[in-house]
C-alpha atoms as a PDB file:
ATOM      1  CA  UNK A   1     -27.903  87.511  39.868  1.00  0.00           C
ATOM      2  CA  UNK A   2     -30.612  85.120  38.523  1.00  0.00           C
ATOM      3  CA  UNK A   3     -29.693  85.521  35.056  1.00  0.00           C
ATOM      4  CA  UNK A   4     -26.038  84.412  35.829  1.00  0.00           C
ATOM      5  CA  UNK A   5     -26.771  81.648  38.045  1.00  0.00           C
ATOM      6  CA  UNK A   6     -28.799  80.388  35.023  1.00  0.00           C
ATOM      7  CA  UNK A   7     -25.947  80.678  32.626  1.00  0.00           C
ATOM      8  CA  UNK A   8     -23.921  78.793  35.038  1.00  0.00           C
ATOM      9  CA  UNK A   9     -26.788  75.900  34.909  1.00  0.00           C
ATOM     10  CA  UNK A  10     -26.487  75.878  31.437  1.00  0.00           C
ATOM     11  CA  UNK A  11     -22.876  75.309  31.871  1.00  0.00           C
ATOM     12  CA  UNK A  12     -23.771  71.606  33.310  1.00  0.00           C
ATOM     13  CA  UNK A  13     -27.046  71.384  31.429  1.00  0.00           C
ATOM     14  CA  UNK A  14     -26.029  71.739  27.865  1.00  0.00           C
ATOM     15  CA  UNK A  15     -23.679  68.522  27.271  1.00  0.00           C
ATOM     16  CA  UNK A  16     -26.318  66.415  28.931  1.00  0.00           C
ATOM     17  CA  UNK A  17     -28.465  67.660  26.083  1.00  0.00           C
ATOM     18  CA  UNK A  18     -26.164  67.608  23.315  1.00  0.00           C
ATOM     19  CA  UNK A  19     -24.436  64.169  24.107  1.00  0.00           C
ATOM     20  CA  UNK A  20     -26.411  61.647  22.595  1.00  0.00           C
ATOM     21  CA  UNK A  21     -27.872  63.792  19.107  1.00  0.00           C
ATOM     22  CA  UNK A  22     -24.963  62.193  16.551  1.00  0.00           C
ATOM     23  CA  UNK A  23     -22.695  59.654  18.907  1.00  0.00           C
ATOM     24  CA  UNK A  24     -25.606  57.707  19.770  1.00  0.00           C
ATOM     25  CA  UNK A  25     -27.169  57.325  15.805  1.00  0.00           C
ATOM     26  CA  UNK A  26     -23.321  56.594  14.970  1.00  0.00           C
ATOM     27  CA  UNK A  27     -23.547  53.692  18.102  1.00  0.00           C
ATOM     28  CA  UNK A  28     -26.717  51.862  17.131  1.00  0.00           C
ATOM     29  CA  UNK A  29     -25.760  52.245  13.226  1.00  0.00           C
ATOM     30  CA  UNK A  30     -28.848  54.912  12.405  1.00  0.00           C
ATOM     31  CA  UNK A  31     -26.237  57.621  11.315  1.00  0.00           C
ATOM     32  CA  UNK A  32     -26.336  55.270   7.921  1.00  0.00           C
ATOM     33  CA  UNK A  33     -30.017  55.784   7.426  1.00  0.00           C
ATOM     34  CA  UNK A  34     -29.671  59.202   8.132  1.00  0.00           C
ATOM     35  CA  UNK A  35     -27.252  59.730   5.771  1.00  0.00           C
ATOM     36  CA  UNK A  36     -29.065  58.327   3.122  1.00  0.00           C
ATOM     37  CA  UNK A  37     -31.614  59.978   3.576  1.00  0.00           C
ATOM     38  CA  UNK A  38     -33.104  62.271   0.801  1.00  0.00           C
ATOM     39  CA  UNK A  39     -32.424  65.407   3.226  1.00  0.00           C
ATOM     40  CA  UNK A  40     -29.192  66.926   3.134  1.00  0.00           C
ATOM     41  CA  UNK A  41     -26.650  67.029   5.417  1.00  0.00           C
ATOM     42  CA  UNK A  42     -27.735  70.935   6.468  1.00  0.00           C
ATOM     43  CA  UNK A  43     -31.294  70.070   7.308  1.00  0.00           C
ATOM     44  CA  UNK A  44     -29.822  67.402   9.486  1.00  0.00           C
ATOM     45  CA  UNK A  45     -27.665  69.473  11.246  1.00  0.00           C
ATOM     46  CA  UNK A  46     -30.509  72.278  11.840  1.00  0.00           C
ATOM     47  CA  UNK A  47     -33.272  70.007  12.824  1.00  0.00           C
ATOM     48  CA  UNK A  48     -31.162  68.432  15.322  1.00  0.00           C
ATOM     49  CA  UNK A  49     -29.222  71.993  16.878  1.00  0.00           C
ATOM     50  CA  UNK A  50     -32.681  73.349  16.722  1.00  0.00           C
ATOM     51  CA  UNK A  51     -34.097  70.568  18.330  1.00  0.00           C
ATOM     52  CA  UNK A  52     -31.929  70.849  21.268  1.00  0.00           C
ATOM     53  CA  UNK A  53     -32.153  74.452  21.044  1.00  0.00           C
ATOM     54  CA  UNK A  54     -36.044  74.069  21.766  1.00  0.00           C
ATOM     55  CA  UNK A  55     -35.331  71.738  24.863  1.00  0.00           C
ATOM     56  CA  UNK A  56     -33.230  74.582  26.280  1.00  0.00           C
ATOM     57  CA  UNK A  57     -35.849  77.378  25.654  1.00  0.00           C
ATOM     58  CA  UNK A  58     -38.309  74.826  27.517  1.00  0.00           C
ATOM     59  CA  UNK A  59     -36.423  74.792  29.957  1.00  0.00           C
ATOM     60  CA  UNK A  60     -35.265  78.460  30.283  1.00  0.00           C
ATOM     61  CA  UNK A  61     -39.292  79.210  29.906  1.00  0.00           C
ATOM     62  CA  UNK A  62     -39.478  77.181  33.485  1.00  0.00           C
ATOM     63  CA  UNK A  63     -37.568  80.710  34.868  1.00  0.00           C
ATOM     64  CA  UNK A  64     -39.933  82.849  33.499  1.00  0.00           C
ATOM     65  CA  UNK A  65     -42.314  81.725  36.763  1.00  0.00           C
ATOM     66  CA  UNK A  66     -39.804  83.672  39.077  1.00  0.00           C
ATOM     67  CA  UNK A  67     -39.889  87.034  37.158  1.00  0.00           C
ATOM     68  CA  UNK A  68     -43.713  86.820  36.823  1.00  0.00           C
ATOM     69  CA  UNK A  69     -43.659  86.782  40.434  1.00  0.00           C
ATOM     70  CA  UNK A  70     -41.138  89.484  40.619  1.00  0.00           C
ATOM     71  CA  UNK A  71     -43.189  91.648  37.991  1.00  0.00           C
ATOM     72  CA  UNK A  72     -46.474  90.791  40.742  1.00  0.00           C
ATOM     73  CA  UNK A  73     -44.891  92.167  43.314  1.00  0.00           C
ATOM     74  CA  UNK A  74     -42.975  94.522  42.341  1.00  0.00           C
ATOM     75  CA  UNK A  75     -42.262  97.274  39.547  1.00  0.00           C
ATOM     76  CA  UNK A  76     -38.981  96.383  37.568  1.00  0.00           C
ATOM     77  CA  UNK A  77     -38.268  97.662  34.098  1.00  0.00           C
ATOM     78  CA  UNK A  78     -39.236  95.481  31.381  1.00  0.00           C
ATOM     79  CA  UNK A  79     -36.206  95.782  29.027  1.00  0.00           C
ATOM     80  CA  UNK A  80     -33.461  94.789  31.194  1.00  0.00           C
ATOM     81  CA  UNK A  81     -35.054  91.297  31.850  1.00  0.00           C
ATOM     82  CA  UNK A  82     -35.494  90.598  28.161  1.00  0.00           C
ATOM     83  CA  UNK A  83     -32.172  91.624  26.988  1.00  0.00           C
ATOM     84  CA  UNK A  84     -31.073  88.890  29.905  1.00  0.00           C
ATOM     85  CA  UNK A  85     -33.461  86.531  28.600  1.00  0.00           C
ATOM     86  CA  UNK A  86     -31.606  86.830  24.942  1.00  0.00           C
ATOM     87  CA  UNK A  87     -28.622  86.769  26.225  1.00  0.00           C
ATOM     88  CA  UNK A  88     -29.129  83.254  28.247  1.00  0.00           C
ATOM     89  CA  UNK A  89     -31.013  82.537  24.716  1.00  0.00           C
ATOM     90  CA  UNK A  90     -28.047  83.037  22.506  1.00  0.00           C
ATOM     91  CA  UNK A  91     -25.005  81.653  25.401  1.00  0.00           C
ATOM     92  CA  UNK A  92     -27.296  78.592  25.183  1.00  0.00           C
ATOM     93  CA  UNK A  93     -27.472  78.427  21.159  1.00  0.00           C
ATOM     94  CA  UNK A  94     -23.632  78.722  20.798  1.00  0.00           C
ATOM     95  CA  UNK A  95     -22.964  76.022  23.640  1.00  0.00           C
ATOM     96  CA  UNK A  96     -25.850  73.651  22.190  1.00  0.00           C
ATOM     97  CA  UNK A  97     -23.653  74.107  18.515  1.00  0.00           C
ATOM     98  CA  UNK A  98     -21.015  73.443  20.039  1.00  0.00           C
ATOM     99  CA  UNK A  99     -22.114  70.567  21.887  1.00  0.00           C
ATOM    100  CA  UNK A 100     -23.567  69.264  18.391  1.00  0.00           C
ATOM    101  CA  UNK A 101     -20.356  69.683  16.478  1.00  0.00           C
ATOM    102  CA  UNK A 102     -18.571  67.424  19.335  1.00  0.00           C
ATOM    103  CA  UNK A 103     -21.464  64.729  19.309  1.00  0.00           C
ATOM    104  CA  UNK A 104     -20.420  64.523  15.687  1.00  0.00           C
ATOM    105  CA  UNK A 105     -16.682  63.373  16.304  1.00  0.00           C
ATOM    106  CA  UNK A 106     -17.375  59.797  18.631  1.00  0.00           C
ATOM    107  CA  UNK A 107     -19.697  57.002  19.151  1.00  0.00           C
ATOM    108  CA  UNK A 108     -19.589  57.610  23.344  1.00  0.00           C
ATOM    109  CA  UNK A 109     -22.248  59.788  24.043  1.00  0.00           C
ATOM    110  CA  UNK A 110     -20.370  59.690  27.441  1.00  0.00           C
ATOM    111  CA  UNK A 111     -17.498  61.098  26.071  1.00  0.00           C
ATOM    112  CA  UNK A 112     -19.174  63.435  24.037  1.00  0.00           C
ATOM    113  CA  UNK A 113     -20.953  64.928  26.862  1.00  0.00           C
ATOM    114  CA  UNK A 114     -17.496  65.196  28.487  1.00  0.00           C
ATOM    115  CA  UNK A 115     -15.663  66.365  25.785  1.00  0.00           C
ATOM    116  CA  UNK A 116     -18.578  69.366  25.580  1.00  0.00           C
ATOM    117  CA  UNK A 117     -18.243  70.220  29.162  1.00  0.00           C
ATOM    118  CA  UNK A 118     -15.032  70.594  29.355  1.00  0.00           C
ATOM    119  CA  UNK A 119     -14.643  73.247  25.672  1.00  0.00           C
ATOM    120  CA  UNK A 120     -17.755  74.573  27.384  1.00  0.00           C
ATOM    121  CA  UNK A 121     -15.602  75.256  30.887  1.00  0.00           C
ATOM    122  CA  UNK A 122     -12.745  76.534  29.226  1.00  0.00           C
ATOM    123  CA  UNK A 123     -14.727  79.248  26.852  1.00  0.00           C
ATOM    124  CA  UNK A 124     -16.431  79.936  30.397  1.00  0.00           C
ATOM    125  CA  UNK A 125     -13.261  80.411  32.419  1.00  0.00           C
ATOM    126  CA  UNK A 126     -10.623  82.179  29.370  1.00  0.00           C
ATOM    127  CA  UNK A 127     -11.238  85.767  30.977  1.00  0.00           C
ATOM    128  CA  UNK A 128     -10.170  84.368  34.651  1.00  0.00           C
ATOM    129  CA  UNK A 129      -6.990  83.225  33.010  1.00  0.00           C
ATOM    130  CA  UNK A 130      -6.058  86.204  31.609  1.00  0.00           C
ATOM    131  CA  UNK A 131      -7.612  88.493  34.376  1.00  0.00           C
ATOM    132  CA  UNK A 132      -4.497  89.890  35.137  1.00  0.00           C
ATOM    133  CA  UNK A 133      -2.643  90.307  32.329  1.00  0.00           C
ATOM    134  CA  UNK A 134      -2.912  93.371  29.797  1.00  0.00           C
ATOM    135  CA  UNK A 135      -1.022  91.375  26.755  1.00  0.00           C
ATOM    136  CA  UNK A 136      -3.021  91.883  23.077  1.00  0.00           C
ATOM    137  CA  UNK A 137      -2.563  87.641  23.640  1.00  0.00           C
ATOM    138  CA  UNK A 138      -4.581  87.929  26.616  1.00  0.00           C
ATOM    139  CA  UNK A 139      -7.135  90.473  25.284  1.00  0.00           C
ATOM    140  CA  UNK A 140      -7.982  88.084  22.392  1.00  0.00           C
ATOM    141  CA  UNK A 141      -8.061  85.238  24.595  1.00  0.00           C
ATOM    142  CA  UNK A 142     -10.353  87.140  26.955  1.00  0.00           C
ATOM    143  CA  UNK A 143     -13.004  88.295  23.874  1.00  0.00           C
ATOM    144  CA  UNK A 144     -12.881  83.997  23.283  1.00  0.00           C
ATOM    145  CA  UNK A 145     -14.468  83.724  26.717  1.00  0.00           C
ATOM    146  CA  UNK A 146     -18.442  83.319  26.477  1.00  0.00           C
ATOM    147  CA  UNK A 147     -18.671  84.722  29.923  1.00  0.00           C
ATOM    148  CA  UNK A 148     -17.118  88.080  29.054  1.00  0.00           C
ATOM    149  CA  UNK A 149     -20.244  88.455  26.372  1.00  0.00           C
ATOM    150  CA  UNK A 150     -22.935  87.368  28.869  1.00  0.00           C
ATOM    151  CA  UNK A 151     -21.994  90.351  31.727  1.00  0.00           C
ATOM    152  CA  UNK A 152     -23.513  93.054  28.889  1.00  0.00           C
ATOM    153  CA  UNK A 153     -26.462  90.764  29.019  1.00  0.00           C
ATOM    154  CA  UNK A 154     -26.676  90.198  32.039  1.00  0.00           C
ATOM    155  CA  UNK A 155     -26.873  94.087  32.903  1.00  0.00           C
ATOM    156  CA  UNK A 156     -29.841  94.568  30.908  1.00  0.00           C
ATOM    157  CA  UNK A 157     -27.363  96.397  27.702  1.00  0.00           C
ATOM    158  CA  UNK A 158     -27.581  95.337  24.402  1.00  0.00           C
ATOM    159  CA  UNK A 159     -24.026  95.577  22.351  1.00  0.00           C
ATOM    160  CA  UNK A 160     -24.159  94.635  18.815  1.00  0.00           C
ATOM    161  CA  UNK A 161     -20.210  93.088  19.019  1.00  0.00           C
ATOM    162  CA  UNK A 162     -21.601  90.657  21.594  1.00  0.00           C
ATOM    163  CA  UNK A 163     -24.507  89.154  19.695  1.00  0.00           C
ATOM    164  CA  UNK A 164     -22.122  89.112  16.565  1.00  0.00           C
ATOM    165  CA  UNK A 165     -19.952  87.013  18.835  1.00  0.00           C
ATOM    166  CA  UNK A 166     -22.820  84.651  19.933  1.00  0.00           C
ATOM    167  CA  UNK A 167     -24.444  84.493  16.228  1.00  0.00           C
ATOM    168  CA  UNK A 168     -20.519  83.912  15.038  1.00  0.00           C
ATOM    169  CA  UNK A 169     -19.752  81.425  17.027  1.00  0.00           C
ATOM    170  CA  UNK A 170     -22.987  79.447  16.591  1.00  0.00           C
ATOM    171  CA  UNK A 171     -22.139  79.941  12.233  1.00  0.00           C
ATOM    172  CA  UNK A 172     -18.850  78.811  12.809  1.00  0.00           C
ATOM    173  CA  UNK A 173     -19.533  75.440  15.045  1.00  0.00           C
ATOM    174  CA  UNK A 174     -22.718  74.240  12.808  1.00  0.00           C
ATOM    175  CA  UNK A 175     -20.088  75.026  10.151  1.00  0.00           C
ATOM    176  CA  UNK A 176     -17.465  72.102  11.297  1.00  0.00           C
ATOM    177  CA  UNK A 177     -20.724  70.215  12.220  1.00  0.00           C
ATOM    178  CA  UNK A 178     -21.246  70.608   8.362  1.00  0.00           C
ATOM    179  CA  UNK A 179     -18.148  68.892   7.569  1.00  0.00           C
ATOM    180  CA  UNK A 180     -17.730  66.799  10.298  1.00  0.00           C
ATOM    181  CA  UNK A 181     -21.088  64.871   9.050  1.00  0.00           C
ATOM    182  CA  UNK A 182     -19.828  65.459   5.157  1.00  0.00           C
ATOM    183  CA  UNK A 183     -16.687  63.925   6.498  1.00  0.00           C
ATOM    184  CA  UNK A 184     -19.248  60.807   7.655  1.00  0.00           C
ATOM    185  CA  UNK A 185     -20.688  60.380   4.717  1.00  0.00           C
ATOM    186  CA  UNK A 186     -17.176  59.865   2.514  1.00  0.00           C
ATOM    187  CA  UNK A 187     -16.345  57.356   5.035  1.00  0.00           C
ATOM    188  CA  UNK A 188     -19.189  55.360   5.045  1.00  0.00           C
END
C-alpha cells in the first residue's frame, strides 16, 4: 500500500520537477549558450534527466525512514521491498523523461508542467479505460498504461517485460528529447 501511494505522489511530483529544466533556459535566452556549448546535445539531455532523476531518488530516499522502522519492529522479507523500491525507481525515470522531452517543446514552464501532468495521468489511467473491454485495441492500450507495470512491482515480483517497458520508454522519450533539442539548434 505504501509503495502505491508513493507512485501516486510521483504522479503530482514529477512535472513540478521537470517543468522548468528546458522551457525556462528557452525563456531567459540561456538555451543559446547551452547550445553552443562545446557539449553535445546528448550530454545535455543526460545531465539534465539525470539531474532530475537524482532529486526524485532524494526524495524517494525520505521513504526509506518508514521501512527502517518497519524492519525495527518487525520481520518482513527483504526482497519484496527492494523490488518496490526499483519499481517506484524506474516509474519515476520514465515520467521524469517524459517530463524532460515536454519541457523541451515551450517557453511556459507552467504549461510544461501541465502538459506533463496531464500525458503523465493518461499513461496512469489507460488500463481503467479499457478495464472492461477484452479487444487486442484495448490490450495494447492497457500494456501503454504505466500503472499496469508498477502492480508486479508493487507485489514484490520482478518481470523482465516490465522493466523492458520502463527502460523502453525512458530510451524512447530521451530519444524525441534528442531531436526536439537538435530541432532547437537548426532553428536558432
Amino acid at each position: 500500500m505504501l509503495f502505491r501511494s508513493a507512485s501516486t505522489i510521483a504522479l503530482f511530483l514529477i512535472p513540478m520537477i521537470t517543468m522548468r529544466l528546458v522551457a525556462e533556459e528557452k525563456k531567459s535566452g540561456t538555451i543559446e549558450l547551452l547550445l553552443t556549448s562545446p557539449i553535445n546535445d546528448i550530454e545535455i539531455i543526460l545531465g539534465k534527466w539525470l539531474g532530475a532523476v537524482l532529486l526524485y531518488l532524494c526524495i524517494l530516499g525520505m521513504s526509506v525512514i518508514n521501512i527502517g522502522m518497519l524492519f525495527a519492529w518487525g520481520k518482513p522479507d527483504l526482497k519484496p521491498v527492494l523490488i518496490a523500491y526499483l519499481g517506484l525507481i524506474l516509474q519515476g525515470a520514465a515520467l521524469l523523461a517524459i517530463g524532460t522531452f515536454i519541457s523541451t517543446l515551450t517557453k511556459n514552464q507552467i504549461i510544461a508542467g501541465g502538459v506533463t501532468f496531464f500525458v503523465c495521468l493518461l499513461l496512469w489511467l489507460l488500463s481503467w479505460f479499457t478495464a472492461f473491454d477484452s479487444t487486442v485495441t484495448s490490450q495494447v492500450i492497457a500494456y501503454l498504461s504505466i500503472i499496469t507495470h508498477f502492480d508486479n512491482f508493487a507485489k514484490g515480483l520482478l518481470d523482465t517485460k516490465d522493466v523492458v517497458f520502463y527502460l523502453s520508454m525512458i530510451f524512447f522519450a530521451l530519444f524525441l528529447t534528442s531531436r526536439s533539442m537538435e530541432s532547437l539548434r537548426w532553428r536558432a
